[in-house]
C-alpha atoms as a PDB file:
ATOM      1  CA  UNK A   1       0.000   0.000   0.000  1.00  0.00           C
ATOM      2  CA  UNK A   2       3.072   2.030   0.662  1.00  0.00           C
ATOM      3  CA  UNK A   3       4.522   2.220  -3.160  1.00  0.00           C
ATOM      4  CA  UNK A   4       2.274   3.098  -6.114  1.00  0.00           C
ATOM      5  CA  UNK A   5       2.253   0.535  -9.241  1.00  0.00           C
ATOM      6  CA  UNK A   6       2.724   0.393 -12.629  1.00  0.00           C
ATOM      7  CA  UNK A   7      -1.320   1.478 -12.899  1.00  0.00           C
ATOM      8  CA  UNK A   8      -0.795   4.307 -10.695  1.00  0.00           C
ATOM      9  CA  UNK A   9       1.787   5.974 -12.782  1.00  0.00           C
ATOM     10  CA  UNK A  10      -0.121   5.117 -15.945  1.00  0.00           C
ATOM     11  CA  UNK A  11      -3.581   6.910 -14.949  1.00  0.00           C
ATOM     12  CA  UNK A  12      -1.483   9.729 -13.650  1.00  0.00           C
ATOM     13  CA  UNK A  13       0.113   9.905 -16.774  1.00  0.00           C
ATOM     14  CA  UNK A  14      -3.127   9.514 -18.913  1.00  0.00           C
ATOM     15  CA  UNK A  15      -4.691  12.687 -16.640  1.00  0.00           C
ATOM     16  CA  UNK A  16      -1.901  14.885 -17.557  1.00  0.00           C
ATOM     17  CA  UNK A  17      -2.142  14.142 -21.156  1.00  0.00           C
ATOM     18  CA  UNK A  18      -5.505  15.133 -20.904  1.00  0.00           C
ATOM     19  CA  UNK A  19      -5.615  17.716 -19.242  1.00  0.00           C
ATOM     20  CA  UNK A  20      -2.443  19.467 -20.595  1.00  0.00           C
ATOM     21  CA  UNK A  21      -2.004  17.758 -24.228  1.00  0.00           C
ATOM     22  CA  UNK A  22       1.088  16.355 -25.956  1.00  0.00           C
ATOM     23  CA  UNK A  23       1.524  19.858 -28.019  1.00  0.00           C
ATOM     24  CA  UNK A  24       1.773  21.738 -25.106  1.00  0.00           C
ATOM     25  CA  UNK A  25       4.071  18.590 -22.907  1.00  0.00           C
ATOM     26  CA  UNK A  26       6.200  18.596 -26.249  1.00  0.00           C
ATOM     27  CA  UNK A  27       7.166  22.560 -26.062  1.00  0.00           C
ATOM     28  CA  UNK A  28       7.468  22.372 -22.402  1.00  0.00           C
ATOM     29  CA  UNK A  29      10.153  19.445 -23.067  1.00  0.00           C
ATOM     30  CA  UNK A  30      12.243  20.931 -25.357  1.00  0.00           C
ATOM     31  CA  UNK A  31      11.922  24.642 -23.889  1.00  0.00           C
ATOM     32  CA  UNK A  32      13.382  22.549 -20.637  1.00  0.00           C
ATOM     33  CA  UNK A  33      16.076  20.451 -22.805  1.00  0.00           C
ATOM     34  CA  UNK A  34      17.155  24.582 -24.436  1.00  0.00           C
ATOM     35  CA  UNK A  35      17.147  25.832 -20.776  1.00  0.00           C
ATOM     36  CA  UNK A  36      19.708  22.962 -19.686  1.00  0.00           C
ATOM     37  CA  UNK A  37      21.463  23.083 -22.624  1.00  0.00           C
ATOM     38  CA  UNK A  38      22.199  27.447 -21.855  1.00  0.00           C
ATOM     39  CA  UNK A  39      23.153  26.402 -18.378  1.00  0.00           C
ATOM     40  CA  UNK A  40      25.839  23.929 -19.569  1.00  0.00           C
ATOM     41  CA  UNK A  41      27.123  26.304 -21.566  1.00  0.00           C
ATOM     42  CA  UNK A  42      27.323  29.203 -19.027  1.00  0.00           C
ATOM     43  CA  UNK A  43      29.172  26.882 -16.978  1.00  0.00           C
ATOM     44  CA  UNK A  44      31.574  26.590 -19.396  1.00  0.00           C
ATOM     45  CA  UNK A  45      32.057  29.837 -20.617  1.00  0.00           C
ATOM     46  CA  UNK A  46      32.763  30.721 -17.155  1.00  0.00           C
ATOM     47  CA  UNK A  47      35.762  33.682 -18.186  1.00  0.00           C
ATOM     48  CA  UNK A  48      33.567  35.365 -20.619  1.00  0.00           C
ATOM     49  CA  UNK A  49      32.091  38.830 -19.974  1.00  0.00           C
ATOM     50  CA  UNK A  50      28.003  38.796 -18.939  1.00  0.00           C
ATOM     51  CA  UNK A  51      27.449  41.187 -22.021  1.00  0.00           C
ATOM     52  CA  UNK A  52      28.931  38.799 -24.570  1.00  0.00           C
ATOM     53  CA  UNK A  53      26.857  35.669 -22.770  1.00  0.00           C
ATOM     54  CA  UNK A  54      23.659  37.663 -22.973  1.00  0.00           C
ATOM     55  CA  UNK A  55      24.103  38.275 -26.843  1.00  0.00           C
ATOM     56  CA  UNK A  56      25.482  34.835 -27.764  1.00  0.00           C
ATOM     57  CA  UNK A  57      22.114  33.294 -25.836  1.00  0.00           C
ATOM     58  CA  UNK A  58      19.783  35.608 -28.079  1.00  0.00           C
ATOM     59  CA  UNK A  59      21.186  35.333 -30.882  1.00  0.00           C
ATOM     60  CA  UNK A  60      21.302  31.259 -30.603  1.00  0.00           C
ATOM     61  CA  UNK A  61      17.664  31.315 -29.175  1.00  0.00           C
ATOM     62  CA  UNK A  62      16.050  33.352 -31.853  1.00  0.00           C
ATOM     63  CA  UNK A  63      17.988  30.948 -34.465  1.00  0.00           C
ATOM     64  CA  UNK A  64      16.959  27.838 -32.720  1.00  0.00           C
ATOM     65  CA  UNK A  65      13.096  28.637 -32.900  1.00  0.00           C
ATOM     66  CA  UNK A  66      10.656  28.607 -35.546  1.00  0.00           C
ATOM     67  CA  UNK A  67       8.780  31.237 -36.251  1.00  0.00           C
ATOM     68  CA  UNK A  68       5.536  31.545 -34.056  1.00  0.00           C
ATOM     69  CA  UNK A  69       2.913  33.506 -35.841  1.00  0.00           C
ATOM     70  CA  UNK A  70       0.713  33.962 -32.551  1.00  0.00           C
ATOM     71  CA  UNK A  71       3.313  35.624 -30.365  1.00  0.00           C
ATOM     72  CA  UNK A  72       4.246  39.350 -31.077  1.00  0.00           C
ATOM     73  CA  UNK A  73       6.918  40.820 -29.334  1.00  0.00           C
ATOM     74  CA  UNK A  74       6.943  44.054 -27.714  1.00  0.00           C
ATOM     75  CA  UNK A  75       9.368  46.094 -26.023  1.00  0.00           C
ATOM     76  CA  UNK A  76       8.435  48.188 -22.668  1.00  0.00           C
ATOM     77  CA  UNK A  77       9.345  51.777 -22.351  1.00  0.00           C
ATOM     78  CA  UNK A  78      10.631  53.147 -19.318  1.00  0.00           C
ATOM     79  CA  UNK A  79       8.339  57.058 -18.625  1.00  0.00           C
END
């Protein structure tokens, strides 16, 4: 009674599917898998200057996505 089985796990599974959908579970995957991927690189490029990290990750994140017609991007302006 103390460990969940196999059928557990699988209608917990099938509730999240449902609820969220596999489009939505697949971008939340890979915007996760991008996320880990920016943090191994930080690490590595531990002796480089913030500025130069900051344009290397928006310049490879705007390559790496496809082009969302839905989303529009604005900028905020300081008064």
């Amino acid at each position: 009674m103390g460990s969940f089985s196999i059928w557990h796990w699988a209608i917990v599974l099938l509730i999240v599917v449902m609820v969220f959908g596999t489009k939505k579970l697949r971008n939340m995957g890979s915007d996760l898998g991008g996320a880990v991927k920016g943090f191994k690189d930080g690490m590595k490029d531990g002796g480089a200057s913030a500025d130069d990290k900051t344009a290397a990750v928006t310049n490879a994140q705007v390559a790496d996505k496809p082009v969302d017609k839905t989303t529009i991007d604005v900028e905020a302006k300081k008064l």
